[in-house]
Every structure is written in C-alpha cells, then in structure tokens.
PDB file of N, CA and C in Angstrom:
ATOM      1  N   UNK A   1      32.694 -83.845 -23.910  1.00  0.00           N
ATOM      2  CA  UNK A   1      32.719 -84.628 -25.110  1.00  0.00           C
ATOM      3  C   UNK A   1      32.091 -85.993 -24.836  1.00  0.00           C
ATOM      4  N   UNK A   2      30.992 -86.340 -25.475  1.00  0.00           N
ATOM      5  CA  UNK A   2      30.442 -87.888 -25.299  1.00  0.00           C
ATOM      6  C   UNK A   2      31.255 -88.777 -26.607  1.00  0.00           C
ATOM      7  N   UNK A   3      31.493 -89.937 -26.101  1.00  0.00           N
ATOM      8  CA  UNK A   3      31.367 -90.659 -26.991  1.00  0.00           C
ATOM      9  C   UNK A   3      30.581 -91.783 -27.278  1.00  0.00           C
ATOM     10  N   UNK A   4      30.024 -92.339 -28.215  1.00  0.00           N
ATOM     11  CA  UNK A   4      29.125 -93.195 -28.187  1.00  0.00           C
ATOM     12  C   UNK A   4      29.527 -94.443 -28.417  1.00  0.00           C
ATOM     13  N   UNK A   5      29.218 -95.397 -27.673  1.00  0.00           N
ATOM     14  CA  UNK A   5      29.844 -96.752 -27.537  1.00  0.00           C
ATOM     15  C   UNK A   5      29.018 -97.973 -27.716  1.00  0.00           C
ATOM     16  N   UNK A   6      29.239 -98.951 -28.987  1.00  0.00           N
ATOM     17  CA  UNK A   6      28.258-100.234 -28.649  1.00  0.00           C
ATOM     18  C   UNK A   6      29.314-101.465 -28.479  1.00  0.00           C
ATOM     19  N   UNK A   7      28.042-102.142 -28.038  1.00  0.00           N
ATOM     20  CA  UNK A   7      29.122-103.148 -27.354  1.00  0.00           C
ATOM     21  C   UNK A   7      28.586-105.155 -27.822  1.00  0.00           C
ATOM     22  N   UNK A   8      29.014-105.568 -28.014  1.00  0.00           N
ATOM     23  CA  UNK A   8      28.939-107.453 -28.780  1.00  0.00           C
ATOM     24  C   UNK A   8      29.400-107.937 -27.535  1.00  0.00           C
ATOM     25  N   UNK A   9      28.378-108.987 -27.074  1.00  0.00           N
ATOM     26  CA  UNK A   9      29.501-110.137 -26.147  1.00  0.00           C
ATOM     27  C   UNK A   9      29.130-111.435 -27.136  1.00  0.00           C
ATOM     28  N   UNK A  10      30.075-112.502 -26.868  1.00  0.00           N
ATOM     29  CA  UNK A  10      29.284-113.641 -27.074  1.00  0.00           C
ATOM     30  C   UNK A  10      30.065-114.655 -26.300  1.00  0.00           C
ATOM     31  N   UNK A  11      29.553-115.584 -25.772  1.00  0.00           N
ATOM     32  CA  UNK A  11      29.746-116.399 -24.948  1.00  0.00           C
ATOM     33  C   UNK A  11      29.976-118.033 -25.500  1.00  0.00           C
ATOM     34  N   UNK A  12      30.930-118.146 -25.837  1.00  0.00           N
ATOM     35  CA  UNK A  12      31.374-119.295 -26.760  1.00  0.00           C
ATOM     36  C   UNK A  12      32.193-120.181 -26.074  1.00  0.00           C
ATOM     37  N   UNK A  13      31.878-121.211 -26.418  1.00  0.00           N
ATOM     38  CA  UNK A  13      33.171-122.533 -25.877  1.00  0.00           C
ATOM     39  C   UNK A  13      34.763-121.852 -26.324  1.00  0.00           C
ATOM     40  N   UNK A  14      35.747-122.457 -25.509  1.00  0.00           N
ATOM     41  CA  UNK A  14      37.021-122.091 -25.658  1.00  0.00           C
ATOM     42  C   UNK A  14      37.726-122.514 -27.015  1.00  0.00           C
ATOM     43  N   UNK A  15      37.002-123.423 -27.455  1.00  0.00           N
ATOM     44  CA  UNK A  15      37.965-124.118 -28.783  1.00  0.00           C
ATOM     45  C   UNK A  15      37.003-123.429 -30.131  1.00  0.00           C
ATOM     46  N   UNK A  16      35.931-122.063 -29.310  1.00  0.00           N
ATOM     47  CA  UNK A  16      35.386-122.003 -30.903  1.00  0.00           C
ATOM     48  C   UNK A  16      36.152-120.480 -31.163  1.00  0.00           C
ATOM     49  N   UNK A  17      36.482-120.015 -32.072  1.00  0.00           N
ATOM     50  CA  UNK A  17      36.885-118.350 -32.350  1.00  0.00           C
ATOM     51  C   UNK A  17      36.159-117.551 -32.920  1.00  0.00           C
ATOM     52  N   UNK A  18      35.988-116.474 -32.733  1.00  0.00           N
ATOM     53  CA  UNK A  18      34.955-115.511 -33.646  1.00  0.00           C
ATOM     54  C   UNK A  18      36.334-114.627 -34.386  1.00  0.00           C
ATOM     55  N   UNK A  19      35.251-114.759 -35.905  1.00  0.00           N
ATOM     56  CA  UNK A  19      36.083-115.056 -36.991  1.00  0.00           C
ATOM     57  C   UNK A  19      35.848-113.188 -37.847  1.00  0.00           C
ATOM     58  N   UNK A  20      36.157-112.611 -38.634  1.00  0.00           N
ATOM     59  CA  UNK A  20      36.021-112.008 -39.272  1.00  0.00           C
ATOM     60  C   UNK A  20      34.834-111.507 -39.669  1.00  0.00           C
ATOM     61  N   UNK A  21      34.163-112.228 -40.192  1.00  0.00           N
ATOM     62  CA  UNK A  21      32.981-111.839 -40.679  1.00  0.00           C
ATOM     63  C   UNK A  21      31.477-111.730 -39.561  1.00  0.00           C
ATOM     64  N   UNK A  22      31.805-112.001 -38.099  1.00  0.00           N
ATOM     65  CA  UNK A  22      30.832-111.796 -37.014  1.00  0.00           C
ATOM     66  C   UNK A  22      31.653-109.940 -36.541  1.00  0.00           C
ATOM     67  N   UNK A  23      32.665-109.766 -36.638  1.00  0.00           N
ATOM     68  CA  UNK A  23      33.129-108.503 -36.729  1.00  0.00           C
ATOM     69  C   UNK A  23      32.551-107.255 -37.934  1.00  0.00           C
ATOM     70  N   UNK A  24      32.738-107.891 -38.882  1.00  0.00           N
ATOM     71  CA  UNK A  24      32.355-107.096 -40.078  1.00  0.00           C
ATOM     72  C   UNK A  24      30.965-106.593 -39.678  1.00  0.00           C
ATOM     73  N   UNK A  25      30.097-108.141 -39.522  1.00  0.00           N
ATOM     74  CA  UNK A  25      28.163-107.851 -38.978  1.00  0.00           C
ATOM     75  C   UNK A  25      28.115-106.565 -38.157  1.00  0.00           C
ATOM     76  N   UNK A  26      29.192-107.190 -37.225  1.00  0.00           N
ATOM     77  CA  UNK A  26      29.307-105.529 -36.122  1.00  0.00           C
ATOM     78  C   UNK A  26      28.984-104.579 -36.547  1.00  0.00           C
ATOM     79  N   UNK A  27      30.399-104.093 -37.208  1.00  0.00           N
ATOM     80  CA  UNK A  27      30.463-102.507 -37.751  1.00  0.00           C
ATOM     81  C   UNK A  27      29.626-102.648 -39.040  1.00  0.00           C
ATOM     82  N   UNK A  28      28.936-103.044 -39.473  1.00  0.00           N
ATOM     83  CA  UNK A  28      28.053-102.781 -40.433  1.00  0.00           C
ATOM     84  C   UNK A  28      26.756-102.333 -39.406  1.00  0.00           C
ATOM     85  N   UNK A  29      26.694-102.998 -38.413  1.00  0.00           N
ATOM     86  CA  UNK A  29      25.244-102.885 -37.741  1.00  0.00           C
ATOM     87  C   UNK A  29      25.800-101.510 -37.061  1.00  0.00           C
ATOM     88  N   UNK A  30      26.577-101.156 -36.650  1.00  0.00           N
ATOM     89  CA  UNK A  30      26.724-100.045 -35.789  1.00  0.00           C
ATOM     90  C   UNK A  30      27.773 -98.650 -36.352  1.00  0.00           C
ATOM     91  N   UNK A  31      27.833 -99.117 -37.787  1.00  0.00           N
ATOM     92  CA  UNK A  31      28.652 -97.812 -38.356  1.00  0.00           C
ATOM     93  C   UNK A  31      27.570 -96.791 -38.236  1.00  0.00           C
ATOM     94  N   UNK A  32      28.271 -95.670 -38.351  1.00  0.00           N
ATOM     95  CA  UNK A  32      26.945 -94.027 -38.589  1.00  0.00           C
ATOM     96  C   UNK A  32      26.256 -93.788 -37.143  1.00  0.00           C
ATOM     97  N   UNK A  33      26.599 -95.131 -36.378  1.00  0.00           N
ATOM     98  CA  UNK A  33      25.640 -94.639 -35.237  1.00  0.00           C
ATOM     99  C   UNK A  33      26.228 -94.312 -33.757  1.00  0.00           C
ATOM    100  N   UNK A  34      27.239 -94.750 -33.930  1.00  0.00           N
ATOM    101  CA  UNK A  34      28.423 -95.247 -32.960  1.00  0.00           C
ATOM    102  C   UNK A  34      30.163 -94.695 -33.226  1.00  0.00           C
ATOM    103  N   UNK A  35      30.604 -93.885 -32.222  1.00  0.00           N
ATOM    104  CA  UNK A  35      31.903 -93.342 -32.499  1.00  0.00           C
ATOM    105  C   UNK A  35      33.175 -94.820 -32.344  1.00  0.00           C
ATOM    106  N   UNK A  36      32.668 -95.899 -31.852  1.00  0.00           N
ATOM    107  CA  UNK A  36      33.654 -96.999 -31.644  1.00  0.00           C
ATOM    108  C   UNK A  36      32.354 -98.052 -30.857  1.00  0.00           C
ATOM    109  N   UNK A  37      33.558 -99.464 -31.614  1.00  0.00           N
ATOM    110  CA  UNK A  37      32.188-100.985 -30.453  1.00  0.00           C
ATOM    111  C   UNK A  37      33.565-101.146 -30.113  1.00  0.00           C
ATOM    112  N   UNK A  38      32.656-102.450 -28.977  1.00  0.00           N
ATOM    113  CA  UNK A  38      33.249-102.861 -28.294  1.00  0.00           C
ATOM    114  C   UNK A  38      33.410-104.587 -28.449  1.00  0.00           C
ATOM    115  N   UNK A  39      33.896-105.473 -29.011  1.00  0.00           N
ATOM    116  CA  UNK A  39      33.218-106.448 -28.880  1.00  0.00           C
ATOM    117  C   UNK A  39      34.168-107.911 -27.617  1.00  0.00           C
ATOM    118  N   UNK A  40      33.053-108.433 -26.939  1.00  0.00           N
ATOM    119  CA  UNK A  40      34.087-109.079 -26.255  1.00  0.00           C
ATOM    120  C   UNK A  40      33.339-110.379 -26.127  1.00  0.00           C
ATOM    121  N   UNK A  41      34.384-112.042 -26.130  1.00  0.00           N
ATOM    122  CA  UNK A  41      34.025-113.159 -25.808  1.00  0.00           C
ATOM    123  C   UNK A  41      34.915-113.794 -24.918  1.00  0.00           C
ATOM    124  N   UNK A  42      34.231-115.059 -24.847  1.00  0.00           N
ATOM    125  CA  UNK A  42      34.761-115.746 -23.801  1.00  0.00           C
ATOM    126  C   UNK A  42      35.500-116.294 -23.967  1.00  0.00           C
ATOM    127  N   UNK A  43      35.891-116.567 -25.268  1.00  0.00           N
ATOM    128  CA  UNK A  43      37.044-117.660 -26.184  1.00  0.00           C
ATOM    129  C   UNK A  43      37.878-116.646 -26.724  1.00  0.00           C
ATOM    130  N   UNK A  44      38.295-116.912 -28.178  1.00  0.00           N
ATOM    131  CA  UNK A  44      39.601-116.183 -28.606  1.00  0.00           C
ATOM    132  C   UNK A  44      39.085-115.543 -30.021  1.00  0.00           C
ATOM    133  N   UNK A  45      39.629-114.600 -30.601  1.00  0.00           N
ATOM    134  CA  UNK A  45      39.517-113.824 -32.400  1.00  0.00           C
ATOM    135  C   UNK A  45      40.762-114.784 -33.153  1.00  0.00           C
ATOM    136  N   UNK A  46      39.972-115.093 -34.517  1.00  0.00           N
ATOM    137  CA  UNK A  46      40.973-115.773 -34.824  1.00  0.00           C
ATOM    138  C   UNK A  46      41.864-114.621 -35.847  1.00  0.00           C
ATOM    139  N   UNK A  47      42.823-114.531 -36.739  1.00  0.00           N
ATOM    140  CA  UNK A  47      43.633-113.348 -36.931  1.00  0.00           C
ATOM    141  C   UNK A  47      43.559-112.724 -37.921  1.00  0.00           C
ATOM    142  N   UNK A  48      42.535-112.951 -38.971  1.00  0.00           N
ATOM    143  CA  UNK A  48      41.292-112.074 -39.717  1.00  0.00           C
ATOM    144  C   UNK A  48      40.619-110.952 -39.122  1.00  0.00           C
ATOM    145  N   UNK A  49      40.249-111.843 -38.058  1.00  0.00           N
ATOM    146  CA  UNK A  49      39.549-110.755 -36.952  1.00  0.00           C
ATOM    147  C   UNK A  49      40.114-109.824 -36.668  1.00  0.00           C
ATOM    148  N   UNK A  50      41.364-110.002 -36.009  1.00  0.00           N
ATOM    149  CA  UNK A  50      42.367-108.924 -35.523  1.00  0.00           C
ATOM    150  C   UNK A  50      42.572-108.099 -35.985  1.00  0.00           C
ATOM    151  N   UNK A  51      42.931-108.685 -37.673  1.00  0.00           N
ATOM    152  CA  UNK A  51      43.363-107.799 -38.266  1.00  0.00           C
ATOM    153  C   UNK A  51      42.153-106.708 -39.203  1.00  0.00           C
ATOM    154  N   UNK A  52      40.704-107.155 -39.070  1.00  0.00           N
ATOM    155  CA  UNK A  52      39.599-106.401 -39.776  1.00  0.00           C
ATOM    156  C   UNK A  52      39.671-105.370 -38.607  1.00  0.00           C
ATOM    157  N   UNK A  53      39.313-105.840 -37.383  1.00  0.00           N
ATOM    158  CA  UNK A  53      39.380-104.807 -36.076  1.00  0.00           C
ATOM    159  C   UNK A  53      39.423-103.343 -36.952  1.00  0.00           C
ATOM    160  N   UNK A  54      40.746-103.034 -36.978  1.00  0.00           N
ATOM    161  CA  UNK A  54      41.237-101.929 -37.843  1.00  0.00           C
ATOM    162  C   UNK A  54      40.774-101.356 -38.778  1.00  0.00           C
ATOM    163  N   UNK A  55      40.244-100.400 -39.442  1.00  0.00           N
ATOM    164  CA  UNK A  55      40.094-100.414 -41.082  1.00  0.00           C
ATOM    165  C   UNK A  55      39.830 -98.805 -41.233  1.00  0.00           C
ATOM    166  N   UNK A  56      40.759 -98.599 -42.061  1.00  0.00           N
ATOM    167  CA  UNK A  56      40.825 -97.072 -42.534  1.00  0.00           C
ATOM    168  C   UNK A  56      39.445 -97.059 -43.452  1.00  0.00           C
ATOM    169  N   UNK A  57      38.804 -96.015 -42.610  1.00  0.00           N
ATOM    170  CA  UNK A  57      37.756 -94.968 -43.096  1.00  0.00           C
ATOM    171  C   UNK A  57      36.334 -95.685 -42.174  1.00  0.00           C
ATOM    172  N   UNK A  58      36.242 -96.536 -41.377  1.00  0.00           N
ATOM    173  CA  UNK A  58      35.474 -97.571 -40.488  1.00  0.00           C
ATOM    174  C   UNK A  58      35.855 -96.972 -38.809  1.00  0.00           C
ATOM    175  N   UNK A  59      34.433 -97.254 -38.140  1.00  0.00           N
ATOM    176  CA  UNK A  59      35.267 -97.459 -36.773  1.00  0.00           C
ATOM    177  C   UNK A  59      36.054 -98.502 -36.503  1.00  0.00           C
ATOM    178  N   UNK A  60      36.415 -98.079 -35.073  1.00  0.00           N
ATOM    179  CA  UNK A  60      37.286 -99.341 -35.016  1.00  0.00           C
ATOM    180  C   UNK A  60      36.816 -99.852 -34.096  1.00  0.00           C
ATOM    181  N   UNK A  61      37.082-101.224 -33.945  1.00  0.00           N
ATOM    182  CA  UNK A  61      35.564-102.242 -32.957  1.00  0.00           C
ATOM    183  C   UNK A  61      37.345-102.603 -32.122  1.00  0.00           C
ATOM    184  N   UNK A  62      37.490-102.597 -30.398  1.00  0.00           N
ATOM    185  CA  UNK A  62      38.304-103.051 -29.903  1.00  0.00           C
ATOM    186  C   UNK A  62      37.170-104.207 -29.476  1.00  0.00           C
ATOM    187  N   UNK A  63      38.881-105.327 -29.838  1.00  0.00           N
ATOM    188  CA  UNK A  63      38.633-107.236 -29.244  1.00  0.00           C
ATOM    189  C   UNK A  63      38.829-107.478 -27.779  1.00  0.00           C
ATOM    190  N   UNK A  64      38.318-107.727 -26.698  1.00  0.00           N
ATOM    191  CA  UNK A  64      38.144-108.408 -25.646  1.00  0.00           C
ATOM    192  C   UNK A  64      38.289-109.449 -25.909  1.00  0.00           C
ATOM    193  N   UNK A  65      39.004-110.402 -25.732  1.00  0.00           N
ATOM    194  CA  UNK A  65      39.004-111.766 -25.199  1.00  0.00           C
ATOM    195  C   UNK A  65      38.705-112.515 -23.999  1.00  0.00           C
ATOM    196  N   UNK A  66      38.354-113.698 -23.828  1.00  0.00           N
ATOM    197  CA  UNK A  66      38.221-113.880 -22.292  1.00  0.00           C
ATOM    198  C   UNK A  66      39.339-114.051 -21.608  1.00  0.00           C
ATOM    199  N   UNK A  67      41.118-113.969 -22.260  1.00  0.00           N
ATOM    200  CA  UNK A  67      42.171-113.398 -21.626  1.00  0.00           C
ATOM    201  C   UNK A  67      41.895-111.818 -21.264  1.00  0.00           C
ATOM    202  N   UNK A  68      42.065-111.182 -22.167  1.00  0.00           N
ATOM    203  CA  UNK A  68      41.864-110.048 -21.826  1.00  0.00           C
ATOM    204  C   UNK A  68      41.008-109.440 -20.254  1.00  0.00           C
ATOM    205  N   UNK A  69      39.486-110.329 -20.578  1.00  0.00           N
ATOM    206  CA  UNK A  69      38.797-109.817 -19.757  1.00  0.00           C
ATOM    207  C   UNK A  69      38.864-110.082 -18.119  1.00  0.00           C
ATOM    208  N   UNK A  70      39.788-111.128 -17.990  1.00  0.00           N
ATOM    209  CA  UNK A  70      40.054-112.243 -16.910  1.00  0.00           C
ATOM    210  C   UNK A  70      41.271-111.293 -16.115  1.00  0.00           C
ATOM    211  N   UNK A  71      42.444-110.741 -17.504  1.00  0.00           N
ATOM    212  CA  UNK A  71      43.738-109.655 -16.630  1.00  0.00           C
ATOM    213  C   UNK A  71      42.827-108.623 -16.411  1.00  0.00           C
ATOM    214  N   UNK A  72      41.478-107.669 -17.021  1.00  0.00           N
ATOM    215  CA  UNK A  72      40.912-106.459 -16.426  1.00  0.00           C
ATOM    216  C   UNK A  72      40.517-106.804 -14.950  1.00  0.00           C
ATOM    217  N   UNK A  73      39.663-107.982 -14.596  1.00  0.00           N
ATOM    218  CA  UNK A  73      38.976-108.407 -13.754  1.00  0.00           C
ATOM    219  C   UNK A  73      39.736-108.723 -12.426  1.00  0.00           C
ATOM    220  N   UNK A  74      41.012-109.287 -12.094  1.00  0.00           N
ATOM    221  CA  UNK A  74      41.159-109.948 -11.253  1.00  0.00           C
ATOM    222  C   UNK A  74      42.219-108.882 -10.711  1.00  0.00           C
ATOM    223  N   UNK A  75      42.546-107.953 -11.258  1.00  0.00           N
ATOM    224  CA  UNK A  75      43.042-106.947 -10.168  1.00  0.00           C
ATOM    225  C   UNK A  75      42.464-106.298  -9.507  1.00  0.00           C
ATOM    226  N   UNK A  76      41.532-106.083  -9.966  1.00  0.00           N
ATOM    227  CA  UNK A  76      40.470-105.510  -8.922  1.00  0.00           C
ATOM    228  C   UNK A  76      38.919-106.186  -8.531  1.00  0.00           C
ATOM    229  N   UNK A  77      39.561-107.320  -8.660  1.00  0.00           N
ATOM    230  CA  UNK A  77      38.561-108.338  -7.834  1.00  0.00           C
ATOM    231  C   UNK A  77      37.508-108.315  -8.346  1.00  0.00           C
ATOM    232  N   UNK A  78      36.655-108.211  -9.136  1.00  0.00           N
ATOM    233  CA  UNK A  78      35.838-108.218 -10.348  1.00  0.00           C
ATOM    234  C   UNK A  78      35.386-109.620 -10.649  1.00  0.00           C
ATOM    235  N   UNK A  79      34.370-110.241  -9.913  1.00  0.00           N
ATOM    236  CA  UNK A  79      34.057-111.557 -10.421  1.00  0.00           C
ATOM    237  C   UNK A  79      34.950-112.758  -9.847  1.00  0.00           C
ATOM    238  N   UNK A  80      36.171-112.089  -9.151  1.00  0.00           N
ATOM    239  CA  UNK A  80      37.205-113.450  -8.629  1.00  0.00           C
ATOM    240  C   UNK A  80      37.403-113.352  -7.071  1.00  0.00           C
ATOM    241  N   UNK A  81      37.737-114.486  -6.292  1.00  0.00           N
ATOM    242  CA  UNK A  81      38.128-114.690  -5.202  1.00  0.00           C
ATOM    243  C   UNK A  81      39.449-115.057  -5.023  1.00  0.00           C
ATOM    244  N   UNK A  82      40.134-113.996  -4.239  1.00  0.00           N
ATOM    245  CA  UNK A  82      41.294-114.886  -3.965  1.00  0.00           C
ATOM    246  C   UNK A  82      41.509-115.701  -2.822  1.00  0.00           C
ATOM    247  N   UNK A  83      42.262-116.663  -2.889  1.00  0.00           N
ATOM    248  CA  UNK A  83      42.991-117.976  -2.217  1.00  0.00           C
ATOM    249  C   UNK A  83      44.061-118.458  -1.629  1.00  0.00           C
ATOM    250  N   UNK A  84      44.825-118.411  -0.715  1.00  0.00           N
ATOM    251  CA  UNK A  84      45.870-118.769  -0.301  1.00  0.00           C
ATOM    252  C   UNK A  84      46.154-119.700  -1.059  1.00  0.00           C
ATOM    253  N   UNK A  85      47.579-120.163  -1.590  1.00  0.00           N
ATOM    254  CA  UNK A  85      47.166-122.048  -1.857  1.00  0.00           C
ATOM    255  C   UNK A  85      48.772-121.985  -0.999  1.00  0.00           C
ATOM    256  N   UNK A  86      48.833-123.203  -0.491  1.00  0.00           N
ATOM    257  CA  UNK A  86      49.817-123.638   0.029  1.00  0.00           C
ATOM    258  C   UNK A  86      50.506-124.621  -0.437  1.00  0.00           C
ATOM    259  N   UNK A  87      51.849-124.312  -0.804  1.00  0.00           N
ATOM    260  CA  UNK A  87      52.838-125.612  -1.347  1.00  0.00           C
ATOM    261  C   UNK A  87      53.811-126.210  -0.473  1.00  0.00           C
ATOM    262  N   UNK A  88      53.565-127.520  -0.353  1.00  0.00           N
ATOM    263  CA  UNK A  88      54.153-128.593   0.359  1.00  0.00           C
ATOM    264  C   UNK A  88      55.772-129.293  -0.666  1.00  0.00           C
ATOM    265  N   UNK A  89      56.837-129.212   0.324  1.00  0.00           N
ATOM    266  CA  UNK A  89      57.841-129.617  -0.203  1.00  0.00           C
ATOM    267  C   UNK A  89      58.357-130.707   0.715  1.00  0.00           C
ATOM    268  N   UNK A  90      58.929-131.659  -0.211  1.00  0.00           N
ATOM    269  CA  UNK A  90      59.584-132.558   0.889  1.00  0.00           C
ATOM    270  C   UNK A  90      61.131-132.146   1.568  1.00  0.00           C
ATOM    271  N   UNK A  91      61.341-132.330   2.690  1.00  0.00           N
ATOM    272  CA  UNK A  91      62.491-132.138   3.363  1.00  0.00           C
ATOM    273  C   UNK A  91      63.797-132.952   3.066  1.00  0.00           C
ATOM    274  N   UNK A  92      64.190-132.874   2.165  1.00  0.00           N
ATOM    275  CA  UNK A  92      65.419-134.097   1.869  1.00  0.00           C
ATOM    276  C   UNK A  92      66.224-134.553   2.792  1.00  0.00           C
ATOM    277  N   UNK A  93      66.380-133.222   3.737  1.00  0.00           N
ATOM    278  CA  UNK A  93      67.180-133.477   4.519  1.00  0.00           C
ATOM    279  C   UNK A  93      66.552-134.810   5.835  1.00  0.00           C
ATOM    280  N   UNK A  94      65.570-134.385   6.182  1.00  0.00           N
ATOM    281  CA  UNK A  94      64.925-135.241   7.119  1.00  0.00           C
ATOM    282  C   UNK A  94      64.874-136.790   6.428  1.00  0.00           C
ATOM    283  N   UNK A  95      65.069-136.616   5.665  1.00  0.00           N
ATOM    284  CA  UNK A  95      64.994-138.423   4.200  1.00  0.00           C
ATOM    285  C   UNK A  95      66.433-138.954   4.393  1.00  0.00           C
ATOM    286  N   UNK A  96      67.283-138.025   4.374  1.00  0.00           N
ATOM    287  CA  UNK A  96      68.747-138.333   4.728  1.00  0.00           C
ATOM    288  C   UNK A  96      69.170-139.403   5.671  1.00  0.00           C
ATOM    289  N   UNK A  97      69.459-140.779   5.293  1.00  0.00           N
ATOM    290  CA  UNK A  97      69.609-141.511   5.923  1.00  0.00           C
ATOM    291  C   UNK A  97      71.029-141.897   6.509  1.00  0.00           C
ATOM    292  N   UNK A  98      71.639-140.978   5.845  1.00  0.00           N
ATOM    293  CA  UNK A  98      73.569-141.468   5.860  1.00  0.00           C
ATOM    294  C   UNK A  98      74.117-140.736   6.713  1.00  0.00           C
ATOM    295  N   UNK A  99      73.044-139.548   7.445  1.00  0.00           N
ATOM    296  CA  UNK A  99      74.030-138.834   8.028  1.00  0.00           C
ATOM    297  C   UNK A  99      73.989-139.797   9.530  1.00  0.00           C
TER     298      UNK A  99
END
C-alpha cells in the first residue's frame, strides 16, 4: 500500500504563528493529489489552525511544530549534541561557623 505524502515547512521567527488560512492554501494546493500533508514550522499554529487541520470530507494536513520537531529529534540525536552540564552547590555545612 503507498501512500502519498506532501509536505510545507516554513521557517518563521518564534513570536510569528501560521494561521489558518496558510493551512487551507495547503490542502487546496494538494487535495486530489495527495492521501495526507504534512506541514511543519519552526514557531507555533495558532488554534484556527489546529482546529482546520481536521475537516470532514478533506485530507488531513498533520501540524509539526518546532516543539514537536525538537521532542522527534533529540532522542535520537537528530540535529542535537548532548552535554554533560554540571551543577555546583554550596556546602552549608563547610559555611557553618558555630560549630
């Protein structure tokens, strides 16, 4: 069984959202041709979006976020490095002047 898949990125500042109607463009551009899109950014859908995603008798376009894409990525090391970090605490006890 194939399925046929298109796919949207867009690469946007964090404070901008892709809104409803850059979704709609989607599945208008890729209905009839495509069994499901894909669309994914670097910022966030605002909740128009979310909720067009969906639509009885339409494909359905799944949202990537750049949350989303950041939890796929970093379990399996995908674009990230990991790091030790080391946390420093002070010793109260050694500060203890009364004993």
């Amino acid at each position: 069984m194939r399925i046929r898949s298109a796919f949207q990125a867009k690469r946007w500042a964090a404070d901008r959202t892709v809104g409803r109607p850059e979704i709609n463009r989607f599945r208008g551009a890729v209905q009839g041709e495509f069994d499901h899109g894909v669309f994914l950014t670097t910022s966030r859908f605002s909740r128009e979006a979310k909720e067009t995603s969906i639509k009885r008798g339409a494909i359905t376009i799944l949202l990537l976020d750049g949350d989303a894409i950041a939890d796929a990525m970093t379990p399996h090391g995908l674009g990230v490095r990991t790091e030790p970090v080391h946390l420093y605490e002070l010793d109260d006890e050694f500060f203890d002047f009364e004993q």
